[in-house]
PDB file of N, CA and C in Angstrom:
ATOM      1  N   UNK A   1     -28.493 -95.615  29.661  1.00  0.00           N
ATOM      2  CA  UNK A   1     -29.006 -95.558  31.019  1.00  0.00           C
ATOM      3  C   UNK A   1     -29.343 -94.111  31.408  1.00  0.00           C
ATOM      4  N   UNK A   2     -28.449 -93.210  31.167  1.00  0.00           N
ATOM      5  CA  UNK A   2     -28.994 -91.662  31.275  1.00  0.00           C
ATOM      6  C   UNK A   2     -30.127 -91.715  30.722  1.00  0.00           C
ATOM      7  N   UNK A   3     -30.305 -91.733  29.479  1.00  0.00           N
ATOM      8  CA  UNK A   3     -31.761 -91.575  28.616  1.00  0.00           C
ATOM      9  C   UNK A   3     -33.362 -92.155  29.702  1.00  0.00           C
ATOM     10  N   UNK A   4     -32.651 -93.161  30.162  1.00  0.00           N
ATOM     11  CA  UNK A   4     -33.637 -93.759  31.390  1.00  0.00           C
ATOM     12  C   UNK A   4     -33.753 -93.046  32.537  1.00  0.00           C
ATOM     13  N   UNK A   5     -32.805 -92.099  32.919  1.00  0.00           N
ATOM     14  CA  UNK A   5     -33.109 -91.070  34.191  1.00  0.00           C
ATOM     15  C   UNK A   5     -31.785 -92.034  35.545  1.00  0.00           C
ATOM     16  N   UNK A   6     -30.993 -92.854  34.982  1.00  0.00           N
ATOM     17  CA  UNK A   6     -30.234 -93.655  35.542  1.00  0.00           C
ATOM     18  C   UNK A   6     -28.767 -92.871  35.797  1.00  0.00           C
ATOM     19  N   UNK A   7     -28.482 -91.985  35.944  1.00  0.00           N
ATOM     20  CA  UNK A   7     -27.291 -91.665  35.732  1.00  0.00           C
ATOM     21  C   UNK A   7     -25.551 -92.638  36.703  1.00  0.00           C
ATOM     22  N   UNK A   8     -25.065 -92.503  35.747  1.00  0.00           N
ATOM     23  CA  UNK A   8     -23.825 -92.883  36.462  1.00  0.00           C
ATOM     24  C   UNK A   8     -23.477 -94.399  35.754  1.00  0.00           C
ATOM     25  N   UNK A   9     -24.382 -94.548  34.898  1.00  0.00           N
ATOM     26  CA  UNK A   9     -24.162 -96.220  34.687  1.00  0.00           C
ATOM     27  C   UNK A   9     -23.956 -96.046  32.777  1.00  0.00           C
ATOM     28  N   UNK A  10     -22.981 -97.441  32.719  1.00  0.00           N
ATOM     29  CA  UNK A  10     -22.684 -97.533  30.844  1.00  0.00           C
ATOM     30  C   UNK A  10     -23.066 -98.748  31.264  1.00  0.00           C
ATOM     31  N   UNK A  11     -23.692 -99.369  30.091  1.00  0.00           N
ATOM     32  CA  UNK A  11     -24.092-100.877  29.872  1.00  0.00           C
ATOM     33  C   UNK A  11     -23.461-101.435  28.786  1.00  0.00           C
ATOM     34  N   UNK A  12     -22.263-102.485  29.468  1.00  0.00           N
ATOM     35  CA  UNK A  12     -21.048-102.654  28.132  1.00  0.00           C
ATOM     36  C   UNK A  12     -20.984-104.739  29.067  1.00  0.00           C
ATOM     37  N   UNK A  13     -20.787-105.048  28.055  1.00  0.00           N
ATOM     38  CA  UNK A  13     -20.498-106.527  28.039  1.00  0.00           C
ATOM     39  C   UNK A  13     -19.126-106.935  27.932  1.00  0.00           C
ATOM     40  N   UNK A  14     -18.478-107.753  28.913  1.00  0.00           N
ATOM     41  CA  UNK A  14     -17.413-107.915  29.384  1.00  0.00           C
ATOM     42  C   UNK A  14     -16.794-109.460  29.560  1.00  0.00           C
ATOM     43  N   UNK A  15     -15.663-109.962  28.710  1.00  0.00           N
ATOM     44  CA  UNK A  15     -16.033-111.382  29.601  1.00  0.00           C
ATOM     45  C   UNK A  15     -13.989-111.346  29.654  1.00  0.00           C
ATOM     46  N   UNK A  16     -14.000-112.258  30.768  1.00  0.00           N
ATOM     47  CA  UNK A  16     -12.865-112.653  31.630  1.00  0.00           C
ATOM     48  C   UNK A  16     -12.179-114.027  31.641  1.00  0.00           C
ATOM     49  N   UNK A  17     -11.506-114.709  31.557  1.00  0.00           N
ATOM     50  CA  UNK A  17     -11.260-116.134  31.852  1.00  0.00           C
ATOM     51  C   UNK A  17     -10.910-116.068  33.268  1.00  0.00           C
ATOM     52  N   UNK A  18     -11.517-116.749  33.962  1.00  0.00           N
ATOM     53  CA  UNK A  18     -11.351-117.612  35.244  1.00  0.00           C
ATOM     54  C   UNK A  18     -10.883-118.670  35.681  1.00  0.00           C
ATOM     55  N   UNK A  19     -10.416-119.370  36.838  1.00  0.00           N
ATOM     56  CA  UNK A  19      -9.963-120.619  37.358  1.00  0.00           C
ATOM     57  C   UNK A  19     -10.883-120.939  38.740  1.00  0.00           C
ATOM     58  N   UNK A  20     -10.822-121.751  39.020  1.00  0.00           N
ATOM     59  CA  UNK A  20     -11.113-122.250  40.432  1.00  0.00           C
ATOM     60  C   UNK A  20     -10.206-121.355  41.326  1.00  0.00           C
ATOM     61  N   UNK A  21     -11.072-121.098  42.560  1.00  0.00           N
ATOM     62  CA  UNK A  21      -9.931-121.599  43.612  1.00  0.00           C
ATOM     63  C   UNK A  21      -9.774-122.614  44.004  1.00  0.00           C
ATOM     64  N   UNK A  22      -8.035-122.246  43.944  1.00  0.00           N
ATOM     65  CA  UNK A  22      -7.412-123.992  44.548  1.00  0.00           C
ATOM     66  C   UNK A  22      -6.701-124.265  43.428  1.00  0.00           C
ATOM     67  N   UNK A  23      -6.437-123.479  42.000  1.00  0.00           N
ATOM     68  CA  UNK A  23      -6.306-123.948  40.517  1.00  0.00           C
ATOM     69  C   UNK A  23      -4.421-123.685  41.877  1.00  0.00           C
ATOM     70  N   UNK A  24      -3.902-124.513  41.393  1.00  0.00           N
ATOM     71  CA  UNK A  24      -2.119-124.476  41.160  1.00  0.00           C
ATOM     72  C   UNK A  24      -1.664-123.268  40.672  1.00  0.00           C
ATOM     73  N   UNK A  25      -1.361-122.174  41.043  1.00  0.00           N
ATOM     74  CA  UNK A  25      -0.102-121.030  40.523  1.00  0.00           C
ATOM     75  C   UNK A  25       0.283-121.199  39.219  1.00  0.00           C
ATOM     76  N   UNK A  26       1.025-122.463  39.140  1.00  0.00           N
ATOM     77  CA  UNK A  26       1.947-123.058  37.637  1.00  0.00           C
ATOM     78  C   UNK A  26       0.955-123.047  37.041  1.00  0.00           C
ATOM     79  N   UNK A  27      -0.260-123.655  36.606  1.00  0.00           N
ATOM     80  CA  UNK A  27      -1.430-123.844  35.679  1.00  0.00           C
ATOM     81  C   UNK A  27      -1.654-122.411  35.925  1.00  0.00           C
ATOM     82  N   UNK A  28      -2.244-121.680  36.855  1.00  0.00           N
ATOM     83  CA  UNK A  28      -2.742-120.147  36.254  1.00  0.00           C
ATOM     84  C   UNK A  28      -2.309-119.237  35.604  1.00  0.00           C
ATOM     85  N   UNK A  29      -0.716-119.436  35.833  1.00  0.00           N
ATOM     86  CA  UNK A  29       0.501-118.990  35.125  1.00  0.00           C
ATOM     87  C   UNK A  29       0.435-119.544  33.565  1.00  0.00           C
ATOM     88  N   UNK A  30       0.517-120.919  33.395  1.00  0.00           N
ATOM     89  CA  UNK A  30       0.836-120.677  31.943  1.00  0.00           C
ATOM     90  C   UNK A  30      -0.941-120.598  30.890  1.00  0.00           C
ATOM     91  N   UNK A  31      -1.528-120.770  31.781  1.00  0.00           N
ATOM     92  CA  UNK A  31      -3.195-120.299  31.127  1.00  0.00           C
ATOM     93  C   UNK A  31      -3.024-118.597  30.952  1.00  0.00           C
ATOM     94  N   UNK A  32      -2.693-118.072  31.977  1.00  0.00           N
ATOM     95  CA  UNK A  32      -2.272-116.584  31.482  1.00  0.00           C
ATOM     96  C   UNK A  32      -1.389-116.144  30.437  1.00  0.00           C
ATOM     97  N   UNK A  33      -0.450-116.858  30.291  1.00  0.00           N
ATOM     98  CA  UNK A  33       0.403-116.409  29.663  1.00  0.00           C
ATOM     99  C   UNK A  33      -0.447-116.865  28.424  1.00  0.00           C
ATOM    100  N   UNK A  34      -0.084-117.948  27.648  1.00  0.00           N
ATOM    101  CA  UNK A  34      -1.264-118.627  26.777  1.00  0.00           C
ATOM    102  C   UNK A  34      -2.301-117.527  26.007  1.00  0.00           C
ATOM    103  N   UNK A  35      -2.934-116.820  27.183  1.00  0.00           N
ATOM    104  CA  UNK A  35      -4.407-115.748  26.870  1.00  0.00           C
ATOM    105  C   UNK A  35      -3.471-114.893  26.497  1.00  0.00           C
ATOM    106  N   UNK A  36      -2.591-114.618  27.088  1.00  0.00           N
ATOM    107  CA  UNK A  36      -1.629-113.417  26.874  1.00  0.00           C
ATOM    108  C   UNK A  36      -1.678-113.437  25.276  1.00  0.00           C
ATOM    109  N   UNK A  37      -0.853-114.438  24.869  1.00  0.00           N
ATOM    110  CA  UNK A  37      -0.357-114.846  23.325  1.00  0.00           C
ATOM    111  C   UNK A  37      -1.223-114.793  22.823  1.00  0.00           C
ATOM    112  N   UNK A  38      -2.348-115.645  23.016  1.00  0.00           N
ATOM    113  CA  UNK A  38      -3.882-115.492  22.012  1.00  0.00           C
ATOM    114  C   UNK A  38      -4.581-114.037  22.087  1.00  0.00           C
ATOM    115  N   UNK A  39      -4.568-113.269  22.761  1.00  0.00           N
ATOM    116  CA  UNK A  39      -4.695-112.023  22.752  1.00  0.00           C
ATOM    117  C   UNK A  39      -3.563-111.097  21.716  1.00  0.00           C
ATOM    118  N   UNK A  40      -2.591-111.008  21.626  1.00  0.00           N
ATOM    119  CA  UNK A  40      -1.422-110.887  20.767  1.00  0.00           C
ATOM    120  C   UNK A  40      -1.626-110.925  19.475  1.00  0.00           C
ATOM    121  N   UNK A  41      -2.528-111.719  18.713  1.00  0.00           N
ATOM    122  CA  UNK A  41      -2.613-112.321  17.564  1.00  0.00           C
ATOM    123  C   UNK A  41      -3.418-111.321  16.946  1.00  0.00           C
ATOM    124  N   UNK A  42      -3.007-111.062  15.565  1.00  0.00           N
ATOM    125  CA  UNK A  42      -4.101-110.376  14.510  1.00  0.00           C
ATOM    126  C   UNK A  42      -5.360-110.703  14.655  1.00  0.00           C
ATOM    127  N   UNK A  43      -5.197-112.083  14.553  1.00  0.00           N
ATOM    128  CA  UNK A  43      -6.679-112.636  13.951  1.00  0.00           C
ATOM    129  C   UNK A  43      -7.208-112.571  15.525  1.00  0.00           C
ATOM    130  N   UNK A  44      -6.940-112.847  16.509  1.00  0.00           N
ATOM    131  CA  UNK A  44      -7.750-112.883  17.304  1.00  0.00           C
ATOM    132  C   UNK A  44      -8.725-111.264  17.407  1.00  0.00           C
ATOM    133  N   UNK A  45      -7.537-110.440  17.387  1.00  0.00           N
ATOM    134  CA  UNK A  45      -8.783-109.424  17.405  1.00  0.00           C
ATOM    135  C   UNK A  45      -9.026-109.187  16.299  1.00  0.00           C
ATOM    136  N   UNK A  46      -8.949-109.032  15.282  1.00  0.00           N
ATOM    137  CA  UNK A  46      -9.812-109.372  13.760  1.00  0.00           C
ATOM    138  C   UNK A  46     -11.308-110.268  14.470  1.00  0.00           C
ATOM    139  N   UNK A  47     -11.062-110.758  14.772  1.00  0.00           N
ATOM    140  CA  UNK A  47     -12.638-112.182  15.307  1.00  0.00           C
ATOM    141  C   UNK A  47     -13.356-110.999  15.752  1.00  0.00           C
ATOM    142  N   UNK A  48     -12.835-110.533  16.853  1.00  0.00           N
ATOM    143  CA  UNK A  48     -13.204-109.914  18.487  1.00  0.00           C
ATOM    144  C   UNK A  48     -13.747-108.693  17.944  1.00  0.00           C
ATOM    145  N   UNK A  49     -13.386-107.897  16.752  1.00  0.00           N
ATOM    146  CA  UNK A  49     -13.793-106.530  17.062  1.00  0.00           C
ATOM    147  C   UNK A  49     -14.902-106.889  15.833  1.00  0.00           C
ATOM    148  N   UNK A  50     -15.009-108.032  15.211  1.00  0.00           N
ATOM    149  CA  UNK A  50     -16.077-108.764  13.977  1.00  0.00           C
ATOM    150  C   UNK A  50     -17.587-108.918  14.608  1.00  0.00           C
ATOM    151  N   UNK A  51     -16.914-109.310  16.100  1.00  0.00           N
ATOM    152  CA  UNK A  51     -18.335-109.579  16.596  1.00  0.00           C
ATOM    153  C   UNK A  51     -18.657-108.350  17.303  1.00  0.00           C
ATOM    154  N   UNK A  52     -18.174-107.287  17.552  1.00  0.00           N
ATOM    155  CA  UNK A  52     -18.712-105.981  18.262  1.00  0.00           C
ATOM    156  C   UNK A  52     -17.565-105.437  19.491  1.00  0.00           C
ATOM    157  N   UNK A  53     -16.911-106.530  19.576  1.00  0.00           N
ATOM    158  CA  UNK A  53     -15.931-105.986  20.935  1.00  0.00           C
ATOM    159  C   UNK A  53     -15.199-105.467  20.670  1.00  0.00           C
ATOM    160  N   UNK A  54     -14.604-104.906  21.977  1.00  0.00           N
ATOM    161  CA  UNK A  54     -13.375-103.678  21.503  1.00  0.00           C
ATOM    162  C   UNK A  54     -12.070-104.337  22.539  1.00  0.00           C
ATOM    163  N   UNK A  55     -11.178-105.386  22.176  1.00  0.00           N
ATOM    164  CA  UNK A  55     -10.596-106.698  22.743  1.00  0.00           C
ATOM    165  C   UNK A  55      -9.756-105.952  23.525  1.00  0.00           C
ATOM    166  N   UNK A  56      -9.229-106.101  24.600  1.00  0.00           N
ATOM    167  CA  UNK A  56      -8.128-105.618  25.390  1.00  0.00           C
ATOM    168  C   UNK A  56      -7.630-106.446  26.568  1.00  0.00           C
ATOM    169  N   UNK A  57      -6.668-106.346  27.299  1.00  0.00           N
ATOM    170  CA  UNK A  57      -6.491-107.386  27.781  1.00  0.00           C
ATOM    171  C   UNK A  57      -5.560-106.732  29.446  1.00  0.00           C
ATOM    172  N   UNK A  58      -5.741-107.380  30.235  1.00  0.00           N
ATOM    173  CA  UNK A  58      -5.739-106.540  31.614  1.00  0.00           C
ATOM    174  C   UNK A  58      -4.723-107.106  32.502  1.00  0.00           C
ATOM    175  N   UNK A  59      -3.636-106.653  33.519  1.00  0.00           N
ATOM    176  CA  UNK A  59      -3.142-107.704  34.550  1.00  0.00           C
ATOM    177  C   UNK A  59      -4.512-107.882  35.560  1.00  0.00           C
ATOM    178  N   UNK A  60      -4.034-109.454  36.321  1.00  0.00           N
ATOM    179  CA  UNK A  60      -4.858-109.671  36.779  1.00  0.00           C
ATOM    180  C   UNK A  60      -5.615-108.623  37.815  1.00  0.00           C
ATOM    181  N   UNK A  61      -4.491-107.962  38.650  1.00  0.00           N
ATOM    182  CA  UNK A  61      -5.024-107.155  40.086  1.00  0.00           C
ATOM    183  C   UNK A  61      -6.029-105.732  39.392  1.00  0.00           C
ATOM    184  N   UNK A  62      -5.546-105.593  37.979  1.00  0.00           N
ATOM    185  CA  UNK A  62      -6.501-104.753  37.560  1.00  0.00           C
ATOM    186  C   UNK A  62      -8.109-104.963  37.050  1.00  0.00           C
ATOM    187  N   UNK A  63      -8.304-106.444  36.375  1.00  0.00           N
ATOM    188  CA  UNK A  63      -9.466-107.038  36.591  1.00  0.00           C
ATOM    189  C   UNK A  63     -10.040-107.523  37.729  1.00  0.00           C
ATOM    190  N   UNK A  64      -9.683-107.379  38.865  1.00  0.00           N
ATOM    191  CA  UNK A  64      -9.930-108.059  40.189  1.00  0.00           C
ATOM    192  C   UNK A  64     -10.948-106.352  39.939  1.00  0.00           C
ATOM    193  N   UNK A  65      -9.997-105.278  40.167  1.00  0.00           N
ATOM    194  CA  UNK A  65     -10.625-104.402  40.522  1.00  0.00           C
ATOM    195  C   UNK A  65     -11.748-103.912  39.799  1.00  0.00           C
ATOM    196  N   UNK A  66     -11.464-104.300  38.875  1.00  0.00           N
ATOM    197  CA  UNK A  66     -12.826-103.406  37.778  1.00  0.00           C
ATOM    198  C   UNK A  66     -13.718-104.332  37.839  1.00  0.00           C
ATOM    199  N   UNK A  67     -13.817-105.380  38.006  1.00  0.00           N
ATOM    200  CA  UNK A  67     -14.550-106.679  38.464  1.00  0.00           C
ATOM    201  C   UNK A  67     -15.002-106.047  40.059  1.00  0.00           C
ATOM    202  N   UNK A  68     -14.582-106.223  40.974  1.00  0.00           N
ATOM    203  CA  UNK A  68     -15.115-105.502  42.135  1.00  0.00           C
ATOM    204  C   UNK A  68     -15.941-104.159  41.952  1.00  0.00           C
ATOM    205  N   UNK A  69     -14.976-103.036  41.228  1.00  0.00           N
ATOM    206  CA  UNK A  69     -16.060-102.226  40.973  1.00  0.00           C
ATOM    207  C   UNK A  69     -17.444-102.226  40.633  1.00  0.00           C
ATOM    208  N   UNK A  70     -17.450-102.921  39.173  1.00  0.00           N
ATOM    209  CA  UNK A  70     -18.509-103.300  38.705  1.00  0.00           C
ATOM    210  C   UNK A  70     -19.778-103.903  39.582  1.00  0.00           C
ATOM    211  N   UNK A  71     -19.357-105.265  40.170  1.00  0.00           N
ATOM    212  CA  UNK A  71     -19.851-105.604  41.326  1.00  0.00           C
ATOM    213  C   UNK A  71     -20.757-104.346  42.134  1.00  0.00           C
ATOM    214  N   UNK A  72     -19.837-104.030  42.275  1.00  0.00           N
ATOM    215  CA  UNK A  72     -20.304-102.592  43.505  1.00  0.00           C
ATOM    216  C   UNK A  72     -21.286-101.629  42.881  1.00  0.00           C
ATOM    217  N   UNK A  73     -20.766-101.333  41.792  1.00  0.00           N
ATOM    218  CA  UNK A  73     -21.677-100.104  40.724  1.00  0.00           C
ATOM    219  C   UNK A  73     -23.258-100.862  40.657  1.00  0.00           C
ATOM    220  N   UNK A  74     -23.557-102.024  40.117  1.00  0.00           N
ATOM    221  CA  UNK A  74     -24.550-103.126  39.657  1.00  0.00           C
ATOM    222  C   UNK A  74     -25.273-103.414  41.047  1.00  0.00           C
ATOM    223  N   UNK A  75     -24.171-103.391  42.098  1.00  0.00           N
ATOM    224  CA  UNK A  75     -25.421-104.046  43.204  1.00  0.00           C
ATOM    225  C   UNK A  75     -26.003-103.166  43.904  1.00  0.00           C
ATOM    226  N   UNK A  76     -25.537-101.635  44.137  1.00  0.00           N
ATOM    227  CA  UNK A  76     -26.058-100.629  44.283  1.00  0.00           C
ATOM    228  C   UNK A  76     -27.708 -99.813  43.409  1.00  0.00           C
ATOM    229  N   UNK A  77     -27.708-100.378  42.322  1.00  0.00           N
ATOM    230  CA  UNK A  77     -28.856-100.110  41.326  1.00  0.00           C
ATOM    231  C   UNK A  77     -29.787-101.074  41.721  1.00  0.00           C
ATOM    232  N   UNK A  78     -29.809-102.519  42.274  1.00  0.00           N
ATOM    233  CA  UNK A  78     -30.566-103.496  42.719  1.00  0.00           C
ATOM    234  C   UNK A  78     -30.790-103.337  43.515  1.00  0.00           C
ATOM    235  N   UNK A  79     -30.265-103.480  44.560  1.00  0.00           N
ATOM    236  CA  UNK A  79     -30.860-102.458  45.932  1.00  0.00           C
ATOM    237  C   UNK A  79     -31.499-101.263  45.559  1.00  0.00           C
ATOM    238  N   UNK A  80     -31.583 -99.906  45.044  1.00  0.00           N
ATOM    239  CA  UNK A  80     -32.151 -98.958  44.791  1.00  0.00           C
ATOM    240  C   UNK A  80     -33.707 -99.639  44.062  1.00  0.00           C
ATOM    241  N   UNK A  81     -33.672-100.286  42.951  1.00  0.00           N
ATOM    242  CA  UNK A  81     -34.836-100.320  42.098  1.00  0.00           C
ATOM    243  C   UNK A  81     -35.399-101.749  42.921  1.00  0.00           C
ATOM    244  N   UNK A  82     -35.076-102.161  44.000  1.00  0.00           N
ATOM    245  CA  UNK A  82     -35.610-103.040  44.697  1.00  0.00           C
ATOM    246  C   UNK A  82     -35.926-104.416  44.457  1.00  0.00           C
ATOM    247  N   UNK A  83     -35.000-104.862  43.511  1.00  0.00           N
ATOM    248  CA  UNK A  83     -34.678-106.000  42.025  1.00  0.00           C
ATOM    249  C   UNK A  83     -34.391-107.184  43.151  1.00  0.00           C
ATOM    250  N   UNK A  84     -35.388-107.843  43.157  1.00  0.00           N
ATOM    251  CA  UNK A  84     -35.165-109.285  44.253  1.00  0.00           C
ATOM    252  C   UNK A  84     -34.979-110.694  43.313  1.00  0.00           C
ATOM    253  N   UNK A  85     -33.932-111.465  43.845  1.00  0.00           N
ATOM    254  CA  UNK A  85     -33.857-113.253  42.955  1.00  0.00           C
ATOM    255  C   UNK A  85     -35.157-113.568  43.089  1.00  0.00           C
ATOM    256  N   UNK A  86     -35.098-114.206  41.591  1.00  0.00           N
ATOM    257  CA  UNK A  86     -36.336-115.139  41.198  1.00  0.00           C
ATOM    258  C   UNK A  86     -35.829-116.400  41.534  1.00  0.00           C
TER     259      UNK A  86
END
């Protein structure tokens, strides 16, 4: 994005598991924990860093935030370059 005259921005691909709202506490709880463990595993990141990622794994209030950030960083560049829904 620098190279583009963009400064301030990295372009990195990110993905999260989610629930509804409204999901039950107890179910988000043991789906976390669960990711927790599957995150834990050799092979999982053996897979993860096979396909290009660099696997890591977050408490939730800290993905809330970098998730918000992001949000914030991304919708600030759309507004600027004047990027309207198709």
């Amino acid at each position: 994005m620098d190279e583009a005259g963009v400064k301030g921005y990295e372009v990195n691909g990110w993905m999260a598991l989610s629930a509804p709202a409204g999901t039950p506490p107890e179910v988000v709880a043991r789906l976390r924990g669960r990711m927790t463990e599957i995150m834990a595993l050799p092979e999982t990141s053996k897979f993860l860093v096979g396909l290009g990622y660099e696997p890591f794994a977050v408490k939730p209030r800290e993905l809330e935030a970098f998730r918000d950030s992001q949000v914030a960083l991304w919708k600030k560049l759309v507004e600027v370059a004047h990027i309207e829904l198709q």
